[in-house]
C-alpha atoms as a PDB file:
ATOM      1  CA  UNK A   1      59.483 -20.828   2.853  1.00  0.00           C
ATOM      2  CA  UNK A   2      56.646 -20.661   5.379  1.00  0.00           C
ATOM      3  CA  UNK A   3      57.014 -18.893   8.428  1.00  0.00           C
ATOM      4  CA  UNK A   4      55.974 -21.290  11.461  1.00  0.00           C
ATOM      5  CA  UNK A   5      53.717 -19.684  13.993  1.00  0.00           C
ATOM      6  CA  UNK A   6      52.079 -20.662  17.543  1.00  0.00           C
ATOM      7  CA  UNK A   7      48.586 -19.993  19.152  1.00  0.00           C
ATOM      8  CA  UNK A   8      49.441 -18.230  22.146  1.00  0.00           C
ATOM      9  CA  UNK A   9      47.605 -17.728  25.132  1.00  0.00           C
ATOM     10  CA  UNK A  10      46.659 -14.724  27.030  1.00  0.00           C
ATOM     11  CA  UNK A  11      48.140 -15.451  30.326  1.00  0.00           C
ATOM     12  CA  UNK A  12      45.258 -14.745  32.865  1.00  0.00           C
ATOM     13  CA  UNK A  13      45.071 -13.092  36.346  1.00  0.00           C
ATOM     14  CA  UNK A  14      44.284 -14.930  38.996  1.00  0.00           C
ATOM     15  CA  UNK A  15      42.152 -13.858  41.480  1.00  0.00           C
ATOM     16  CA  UNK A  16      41.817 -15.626  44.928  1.00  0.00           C
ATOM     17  CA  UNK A  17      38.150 -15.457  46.600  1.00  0.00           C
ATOM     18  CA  UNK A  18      37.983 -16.452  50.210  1.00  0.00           C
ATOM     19  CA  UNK A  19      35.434 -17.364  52.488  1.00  0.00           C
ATOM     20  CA  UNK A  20      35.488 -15.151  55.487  1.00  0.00           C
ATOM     21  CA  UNK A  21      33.099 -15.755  58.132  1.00  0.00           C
ATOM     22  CA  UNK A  22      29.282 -15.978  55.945  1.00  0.00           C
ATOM     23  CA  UNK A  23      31.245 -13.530  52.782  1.00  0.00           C
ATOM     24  CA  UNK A  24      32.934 -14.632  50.329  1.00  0.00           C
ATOM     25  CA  UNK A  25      35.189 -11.210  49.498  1.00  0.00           C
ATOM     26  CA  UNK A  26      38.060 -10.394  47.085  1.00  0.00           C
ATOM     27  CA  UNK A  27      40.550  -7.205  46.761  1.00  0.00           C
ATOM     28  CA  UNK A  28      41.245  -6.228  42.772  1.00  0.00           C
ATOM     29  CA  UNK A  29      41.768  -3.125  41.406  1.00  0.00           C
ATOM     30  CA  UNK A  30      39.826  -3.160  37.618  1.00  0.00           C
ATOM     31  CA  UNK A  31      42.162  -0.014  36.602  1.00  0.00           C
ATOM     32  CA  UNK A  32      42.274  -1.732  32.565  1.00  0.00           C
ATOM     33  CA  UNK A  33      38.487  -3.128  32.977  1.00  0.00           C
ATOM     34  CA  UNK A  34      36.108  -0.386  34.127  1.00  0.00           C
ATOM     35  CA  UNK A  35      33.094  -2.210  32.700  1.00  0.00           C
ATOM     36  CA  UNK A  36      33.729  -5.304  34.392  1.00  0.00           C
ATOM     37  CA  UNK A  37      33.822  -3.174  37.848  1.00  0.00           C
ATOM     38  CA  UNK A  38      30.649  -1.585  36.906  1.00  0.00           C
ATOM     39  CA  UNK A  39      28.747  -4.967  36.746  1.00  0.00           C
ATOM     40  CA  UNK A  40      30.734  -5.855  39.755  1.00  0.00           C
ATOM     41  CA  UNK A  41      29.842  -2.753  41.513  1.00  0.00           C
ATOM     42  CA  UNK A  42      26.503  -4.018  43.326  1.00  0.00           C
ATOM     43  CA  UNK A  43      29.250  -6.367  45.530  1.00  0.00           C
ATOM     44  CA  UNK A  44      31.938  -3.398  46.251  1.00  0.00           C
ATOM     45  CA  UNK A  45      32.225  -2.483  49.751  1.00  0.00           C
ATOM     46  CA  UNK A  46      33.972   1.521  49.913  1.00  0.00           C
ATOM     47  CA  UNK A  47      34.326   0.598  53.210  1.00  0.00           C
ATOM     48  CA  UNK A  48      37.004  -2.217  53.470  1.00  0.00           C
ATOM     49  CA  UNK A  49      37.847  -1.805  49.368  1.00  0.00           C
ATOM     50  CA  UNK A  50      37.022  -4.966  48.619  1.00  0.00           C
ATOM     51  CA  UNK A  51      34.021  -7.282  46.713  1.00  0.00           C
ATOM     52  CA  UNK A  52      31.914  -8.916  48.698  1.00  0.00           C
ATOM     53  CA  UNK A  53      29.170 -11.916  48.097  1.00  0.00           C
ATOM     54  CA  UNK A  54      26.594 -13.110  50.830  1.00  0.00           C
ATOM     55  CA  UNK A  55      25.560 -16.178  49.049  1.00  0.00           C
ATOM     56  CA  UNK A  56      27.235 -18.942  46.892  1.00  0.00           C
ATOM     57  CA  UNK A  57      25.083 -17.561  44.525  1.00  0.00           C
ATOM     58  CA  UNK A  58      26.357 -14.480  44.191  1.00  0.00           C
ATOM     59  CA  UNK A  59      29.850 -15.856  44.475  1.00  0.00           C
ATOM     60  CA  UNK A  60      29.427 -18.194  41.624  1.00  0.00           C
ATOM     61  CA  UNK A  61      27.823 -15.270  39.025  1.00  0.00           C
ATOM     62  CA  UNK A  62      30.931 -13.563  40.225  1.00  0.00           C
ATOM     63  CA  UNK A  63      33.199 -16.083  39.314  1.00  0.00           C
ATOM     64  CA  UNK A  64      31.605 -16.647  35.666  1.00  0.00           C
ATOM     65  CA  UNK A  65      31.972 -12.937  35.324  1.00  0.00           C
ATOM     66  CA  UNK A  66      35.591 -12.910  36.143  1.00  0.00           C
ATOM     67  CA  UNK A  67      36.083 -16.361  34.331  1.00  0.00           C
ATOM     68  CA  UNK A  68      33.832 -14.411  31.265  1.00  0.00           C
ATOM     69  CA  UNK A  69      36.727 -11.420  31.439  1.00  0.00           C
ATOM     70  CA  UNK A  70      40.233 -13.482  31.372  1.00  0.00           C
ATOM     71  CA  UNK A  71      40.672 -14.157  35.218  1.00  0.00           C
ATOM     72  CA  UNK A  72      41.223 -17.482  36.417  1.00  0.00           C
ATOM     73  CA  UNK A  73      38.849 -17.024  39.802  1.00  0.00           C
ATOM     74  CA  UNK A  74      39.705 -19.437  42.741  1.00  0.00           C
ATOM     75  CA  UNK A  75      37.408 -20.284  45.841  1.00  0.00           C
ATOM     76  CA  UNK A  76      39.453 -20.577  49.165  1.00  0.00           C
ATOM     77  CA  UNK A  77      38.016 -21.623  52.071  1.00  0.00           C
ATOM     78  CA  UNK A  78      41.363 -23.047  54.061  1.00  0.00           C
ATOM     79  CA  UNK A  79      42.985 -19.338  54.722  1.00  0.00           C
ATOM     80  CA  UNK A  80      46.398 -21.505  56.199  1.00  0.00           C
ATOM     81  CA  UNK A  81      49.572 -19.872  53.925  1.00  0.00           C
ATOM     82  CA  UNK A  82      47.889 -16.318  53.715  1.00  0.00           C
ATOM     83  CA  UNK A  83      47.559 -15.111  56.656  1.00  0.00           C
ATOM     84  CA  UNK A  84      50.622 -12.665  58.227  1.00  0.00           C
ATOM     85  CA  UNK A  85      50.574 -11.517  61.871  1.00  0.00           C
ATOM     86  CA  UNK A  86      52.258  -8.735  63.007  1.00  0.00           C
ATOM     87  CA  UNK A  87      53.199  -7.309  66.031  1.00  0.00           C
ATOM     88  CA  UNK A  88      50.710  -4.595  67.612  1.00  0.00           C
ATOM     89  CA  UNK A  89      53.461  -2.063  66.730  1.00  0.00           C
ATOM     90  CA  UNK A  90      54.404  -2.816  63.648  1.00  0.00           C
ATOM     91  CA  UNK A  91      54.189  -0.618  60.603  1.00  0.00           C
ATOM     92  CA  UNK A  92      51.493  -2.077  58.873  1.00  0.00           C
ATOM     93  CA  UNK A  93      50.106   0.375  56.136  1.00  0.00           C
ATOM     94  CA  UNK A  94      51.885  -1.008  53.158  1.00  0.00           C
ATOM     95  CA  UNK A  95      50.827  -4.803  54.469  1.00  0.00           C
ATOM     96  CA  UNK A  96      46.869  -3.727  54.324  1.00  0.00           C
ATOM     97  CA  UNK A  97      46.895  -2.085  50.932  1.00  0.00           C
ATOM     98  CA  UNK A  98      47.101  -5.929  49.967  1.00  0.00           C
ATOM     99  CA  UNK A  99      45.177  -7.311  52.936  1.00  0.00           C
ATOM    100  CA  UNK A 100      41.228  -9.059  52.050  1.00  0.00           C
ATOM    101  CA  UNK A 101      40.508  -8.872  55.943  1.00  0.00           C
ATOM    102  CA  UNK A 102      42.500  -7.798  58.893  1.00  0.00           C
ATOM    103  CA  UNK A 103      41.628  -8.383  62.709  1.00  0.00           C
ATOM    104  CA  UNK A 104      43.330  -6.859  65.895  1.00  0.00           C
ATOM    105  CA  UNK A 105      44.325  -9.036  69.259  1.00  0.00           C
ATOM    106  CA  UNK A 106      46.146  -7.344  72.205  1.00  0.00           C
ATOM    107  CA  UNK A 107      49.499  -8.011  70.803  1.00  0.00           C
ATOM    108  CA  UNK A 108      49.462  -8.362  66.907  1.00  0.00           C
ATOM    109  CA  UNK A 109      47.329  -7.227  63.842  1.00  0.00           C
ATOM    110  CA  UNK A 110      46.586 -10.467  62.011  1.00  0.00           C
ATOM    111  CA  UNK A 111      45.744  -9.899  58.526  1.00  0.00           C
ATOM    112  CA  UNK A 112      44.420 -11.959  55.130  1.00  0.00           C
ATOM    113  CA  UNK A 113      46.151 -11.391  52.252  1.00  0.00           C
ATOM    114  CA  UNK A 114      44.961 -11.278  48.633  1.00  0.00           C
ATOM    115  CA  UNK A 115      48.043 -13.725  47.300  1.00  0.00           C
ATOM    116  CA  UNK A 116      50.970 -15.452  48.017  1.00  0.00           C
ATOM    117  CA  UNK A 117      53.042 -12.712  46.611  1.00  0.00           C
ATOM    118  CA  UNK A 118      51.546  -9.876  49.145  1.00  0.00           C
ATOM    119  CA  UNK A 119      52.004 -13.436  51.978  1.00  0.00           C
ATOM    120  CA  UNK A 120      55.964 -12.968  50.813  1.00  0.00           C
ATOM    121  CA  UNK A 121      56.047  -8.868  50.814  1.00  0.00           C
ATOM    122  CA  UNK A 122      54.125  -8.558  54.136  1.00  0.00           C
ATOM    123  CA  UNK A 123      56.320 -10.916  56.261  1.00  0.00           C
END
């Protein structure tokens, strides 16, 4: 009797990179893939904890590099559906672990968030 088998496929992690103002940025944490992080390195900011590309250039050699690894790497340019604003008050630490980008007004914090699933936590 043979034994019936299936090709599976490595589900792969998607990773969302938005255009914000002239930089197209992105917020992963590589803790499984420290090599691809050191070729990625040259686009980390310390600063805001995110990558960063100043040209579509560099955005596209990013994107083969995370295609290259197992991430399915998506361009967003329309930022309507992750964006959460909350109110100047608010406790907002555990909503900018997952934030991209994050902006102040008088009355709210309005920040960008790295997925749909950090949209649903941060609201």
């Amino acid at each position: 009797m043979s034994v019936q088998t299936f090709d599976v496929e490595e589900k792969r992690k998607r990773i969302n990179v938005f255009k914000v103002g002239k930089l197209w940025v992105f917020k992963y944490f590589f803790a499984d893939n420290q090599d691809l992080f050191r070729q990625l390195a040259y686009h980390y900011n310390r600063d805001t904890y995110r990558f960063e590309f100043k040209s579509l250039g560099e955005r596209n050699q990013g994107l083969k590099l995370l295609e290259r690894n197992g991430f399915n790497a998506y361009p967003i340019e329309d930022l309507k559906g992750y964006v959460v604003k909350l109110d100047k008050f608010s406790k907002y630490a555990p909503v900018l672990k997952n934030s991209v980008a994050f902006t102040e007004t008088p009355k709210e914090r309005i920040f960008l968030m790295k997925d749909h699933a950090a949209v649903d936590e941060g609201i």
